[in-house]
Protein backbone atom coordinates (compact mmCIF):
# COMPACT_ATOMS: atom_id res chain seq x y z
CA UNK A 1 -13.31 12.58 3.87
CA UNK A 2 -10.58 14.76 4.01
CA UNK A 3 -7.31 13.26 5.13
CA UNK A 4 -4.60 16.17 4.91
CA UNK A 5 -2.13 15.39 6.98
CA UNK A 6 0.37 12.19 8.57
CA UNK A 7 -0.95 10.54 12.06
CA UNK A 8 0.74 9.03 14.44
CA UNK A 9 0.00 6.67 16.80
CA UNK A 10 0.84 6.34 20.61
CA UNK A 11 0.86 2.90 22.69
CA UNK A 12 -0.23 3.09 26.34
CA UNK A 13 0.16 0.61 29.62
CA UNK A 14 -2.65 1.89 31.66
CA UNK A 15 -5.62 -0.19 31.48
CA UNK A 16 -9.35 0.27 31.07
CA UNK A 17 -11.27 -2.29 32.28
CA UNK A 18 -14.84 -3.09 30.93
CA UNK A 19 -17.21 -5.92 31.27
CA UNK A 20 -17.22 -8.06 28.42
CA UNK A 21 -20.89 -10.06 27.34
CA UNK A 22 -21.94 -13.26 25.40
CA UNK A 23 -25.06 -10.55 24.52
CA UNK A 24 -24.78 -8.75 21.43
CA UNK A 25 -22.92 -5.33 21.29
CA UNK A 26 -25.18 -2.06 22.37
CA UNK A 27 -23.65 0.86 22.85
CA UNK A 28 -25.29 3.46 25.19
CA UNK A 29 -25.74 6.77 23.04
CA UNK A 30 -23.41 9.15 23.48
CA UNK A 31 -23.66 12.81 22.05
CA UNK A 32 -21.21 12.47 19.63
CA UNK A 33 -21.93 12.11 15.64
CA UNK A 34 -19.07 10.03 15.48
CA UNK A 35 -19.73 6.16 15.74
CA UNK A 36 -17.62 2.52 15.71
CA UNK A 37 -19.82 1.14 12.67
CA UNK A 38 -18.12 -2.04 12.81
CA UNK A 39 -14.59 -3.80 13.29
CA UNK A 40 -12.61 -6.81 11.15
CA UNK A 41 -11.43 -7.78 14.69
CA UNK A 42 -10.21 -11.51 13.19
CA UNK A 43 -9.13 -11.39 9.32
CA UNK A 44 -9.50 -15.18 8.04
CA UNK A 45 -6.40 -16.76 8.36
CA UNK A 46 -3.10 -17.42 10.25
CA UNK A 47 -2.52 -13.99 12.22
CA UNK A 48 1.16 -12.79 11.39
CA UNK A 49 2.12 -9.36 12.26
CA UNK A 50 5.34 -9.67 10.89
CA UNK A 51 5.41 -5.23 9.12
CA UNK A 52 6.50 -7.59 6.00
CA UNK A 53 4.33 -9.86 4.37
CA UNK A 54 1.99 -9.78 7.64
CA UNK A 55 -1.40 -9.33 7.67
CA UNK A 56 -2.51 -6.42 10.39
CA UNK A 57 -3.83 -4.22 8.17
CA UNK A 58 -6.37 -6.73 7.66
CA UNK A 59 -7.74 -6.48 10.43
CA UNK A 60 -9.53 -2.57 10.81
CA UNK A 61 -12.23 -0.73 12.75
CA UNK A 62 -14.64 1.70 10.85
CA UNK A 63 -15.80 5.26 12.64
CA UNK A 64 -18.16 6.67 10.42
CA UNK A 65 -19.69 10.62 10.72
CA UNK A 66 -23.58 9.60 11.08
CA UNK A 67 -24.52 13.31 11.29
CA UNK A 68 -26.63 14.47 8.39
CA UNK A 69 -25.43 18.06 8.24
CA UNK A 70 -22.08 18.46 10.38
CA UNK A 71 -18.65 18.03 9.24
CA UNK A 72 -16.47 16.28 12.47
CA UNK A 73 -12.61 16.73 12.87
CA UNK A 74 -10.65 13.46 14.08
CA UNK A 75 -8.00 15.52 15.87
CA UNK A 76 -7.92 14.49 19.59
CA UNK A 77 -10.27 11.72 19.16
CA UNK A 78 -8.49 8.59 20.60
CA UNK A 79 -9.38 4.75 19.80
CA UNK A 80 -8.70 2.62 22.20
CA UNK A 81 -9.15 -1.36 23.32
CA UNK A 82 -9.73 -2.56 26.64
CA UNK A 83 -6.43 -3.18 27.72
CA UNK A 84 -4.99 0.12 26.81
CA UNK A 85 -4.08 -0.01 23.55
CA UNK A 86 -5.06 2.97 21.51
CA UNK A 87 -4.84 5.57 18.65
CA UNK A 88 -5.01 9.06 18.76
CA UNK A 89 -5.45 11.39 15.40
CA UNK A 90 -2.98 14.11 15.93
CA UNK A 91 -3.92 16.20 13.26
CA UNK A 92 -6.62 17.60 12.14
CA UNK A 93 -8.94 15.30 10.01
CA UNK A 94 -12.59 15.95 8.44
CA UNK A 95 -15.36 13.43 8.03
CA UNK A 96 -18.28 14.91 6.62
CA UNK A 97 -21.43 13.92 7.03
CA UNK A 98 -22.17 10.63 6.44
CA UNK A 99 -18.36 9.83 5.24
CA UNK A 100 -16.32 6.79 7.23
CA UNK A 101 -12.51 6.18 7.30
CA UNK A 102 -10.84 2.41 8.02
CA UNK A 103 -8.54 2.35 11.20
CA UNK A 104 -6.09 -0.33 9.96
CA UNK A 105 -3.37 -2.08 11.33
CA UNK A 106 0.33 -2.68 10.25
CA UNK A 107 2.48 0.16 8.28
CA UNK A 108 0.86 1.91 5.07
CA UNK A 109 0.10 5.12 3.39
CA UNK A 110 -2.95 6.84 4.36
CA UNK A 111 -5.29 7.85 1.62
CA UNK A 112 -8.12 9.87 1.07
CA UNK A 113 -9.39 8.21 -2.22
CA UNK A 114 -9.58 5.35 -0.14
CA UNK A 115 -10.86 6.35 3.33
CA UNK A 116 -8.41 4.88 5.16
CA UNK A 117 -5.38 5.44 7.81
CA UNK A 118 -2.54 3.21 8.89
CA UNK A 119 -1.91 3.19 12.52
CA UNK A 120 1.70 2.65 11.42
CA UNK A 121 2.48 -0.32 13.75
CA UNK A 122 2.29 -4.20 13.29
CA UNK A 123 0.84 -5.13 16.21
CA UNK A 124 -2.68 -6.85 16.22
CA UNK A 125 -4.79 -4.61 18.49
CA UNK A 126 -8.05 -5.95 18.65
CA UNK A 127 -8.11 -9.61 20.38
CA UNK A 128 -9.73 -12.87 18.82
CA UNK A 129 -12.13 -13.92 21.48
CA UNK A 130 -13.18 -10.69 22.79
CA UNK A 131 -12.83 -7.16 23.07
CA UNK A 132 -14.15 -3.71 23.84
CA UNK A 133 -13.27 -0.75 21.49
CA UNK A 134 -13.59 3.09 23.21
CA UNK A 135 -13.52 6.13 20.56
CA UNK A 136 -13.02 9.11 22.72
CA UNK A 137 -13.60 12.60 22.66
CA UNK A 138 -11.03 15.19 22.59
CA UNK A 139 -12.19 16.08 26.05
CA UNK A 140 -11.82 12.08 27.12
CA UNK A 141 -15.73 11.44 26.90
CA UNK A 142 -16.22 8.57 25.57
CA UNK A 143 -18.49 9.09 22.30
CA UNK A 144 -19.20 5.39 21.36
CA UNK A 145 -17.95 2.23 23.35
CA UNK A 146 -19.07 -1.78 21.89
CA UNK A 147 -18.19 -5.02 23.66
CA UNK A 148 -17.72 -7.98 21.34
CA UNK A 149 -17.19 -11.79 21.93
CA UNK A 150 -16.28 -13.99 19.05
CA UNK A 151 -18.97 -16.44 20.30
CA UNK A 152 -21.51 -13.77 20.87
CA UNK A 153 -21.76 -11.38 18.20
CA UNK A 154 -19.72 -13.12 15.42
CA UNK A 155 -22.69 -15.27 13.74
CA UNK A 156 -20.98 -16.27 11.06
CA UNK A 157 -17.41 -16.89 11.55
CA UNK A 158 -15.90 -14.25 9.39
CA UNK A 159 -14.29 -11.86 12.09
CA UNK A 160 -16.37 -8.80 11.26
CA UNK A 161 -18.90 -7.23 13.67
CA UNK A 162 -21.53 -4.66 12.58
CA UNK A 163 -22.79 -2.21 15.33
CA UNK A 164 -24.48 0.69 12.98
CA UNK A 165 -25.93 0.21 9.62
């Protein structure tokens, strides 16, 4: 991965609504290379999103490029919960193929060693009970979308969901 520059993230009011299942996730397929492999919706623990000594960036959502051959650029795609919540990657960003970064919460510095990006703000976004996480297009299609309940697709308590190997 190839994380050059700073990103920014936006907060939004408008809301998208989407039904929410005790079924586990599927995602329709979308033509995008780009997929939501999983999310750490619920890190173990007391939730505190205080910027200090809170634990947001626990909590993360993985998009990982699943082509074999095609190198993807992150700038205009937008993540984004079901209440409105969401992420856009400003600049421009390479996965290639086969490479993943971590979406994580809270304040930190983004790293390419690491494969992950801060979305520089404290606030849990993903909820504890149930969910649904968009990654958009630059054009606004959606190119992956996965519902999750904690009840549903959580087997074993831990507050991660898998959708792609």
């Amino acid at each position: 991965m190839r994380l050059r520059y700073t990103l920014a993230t936006t907060a939004a009011a408008t809301g998208m609504l989407a039904a929410v299942t005790t079924a586990p996730a599927q995602a329709a397929e979308y033509t995008s290379d780009l997929k939501i492999k999983g999310v750490q919706y619920n890190f173990p623990g007391r939730n505190d999103n205080r910027c200090n000594g809170g634990n947001t960036k626990n909590e993360y959502v993985t998009i990982k490029n699943y082509s074999r051959k095609t190198t993807v650029n992150l700038k205009g795609y937008v993540v984004k919960d079901a209440t409105g919540n969401k992420y856009t990657f400003t600049a421009n960003h390479k996965l290639e193929p086969g490479d993943y970064v971590k979406l994580r919460g809270g304040r930190g510095t983004d790293s390419d060693r690491g494969n992950v990006v801060y979305r520089q703000n404290c606030n849990f976004i993903w909820n504890n009970d149930k969910d649904t996480i968009n990654l958009l297009k630059p054009s606004g299609a959606r190119a992956d979308v996965h519902s999750y309940t904690k009840r549903g697709n959580d087997r074993d308590g831990d507050g991660y969901i898998s959708f792609h190997g």
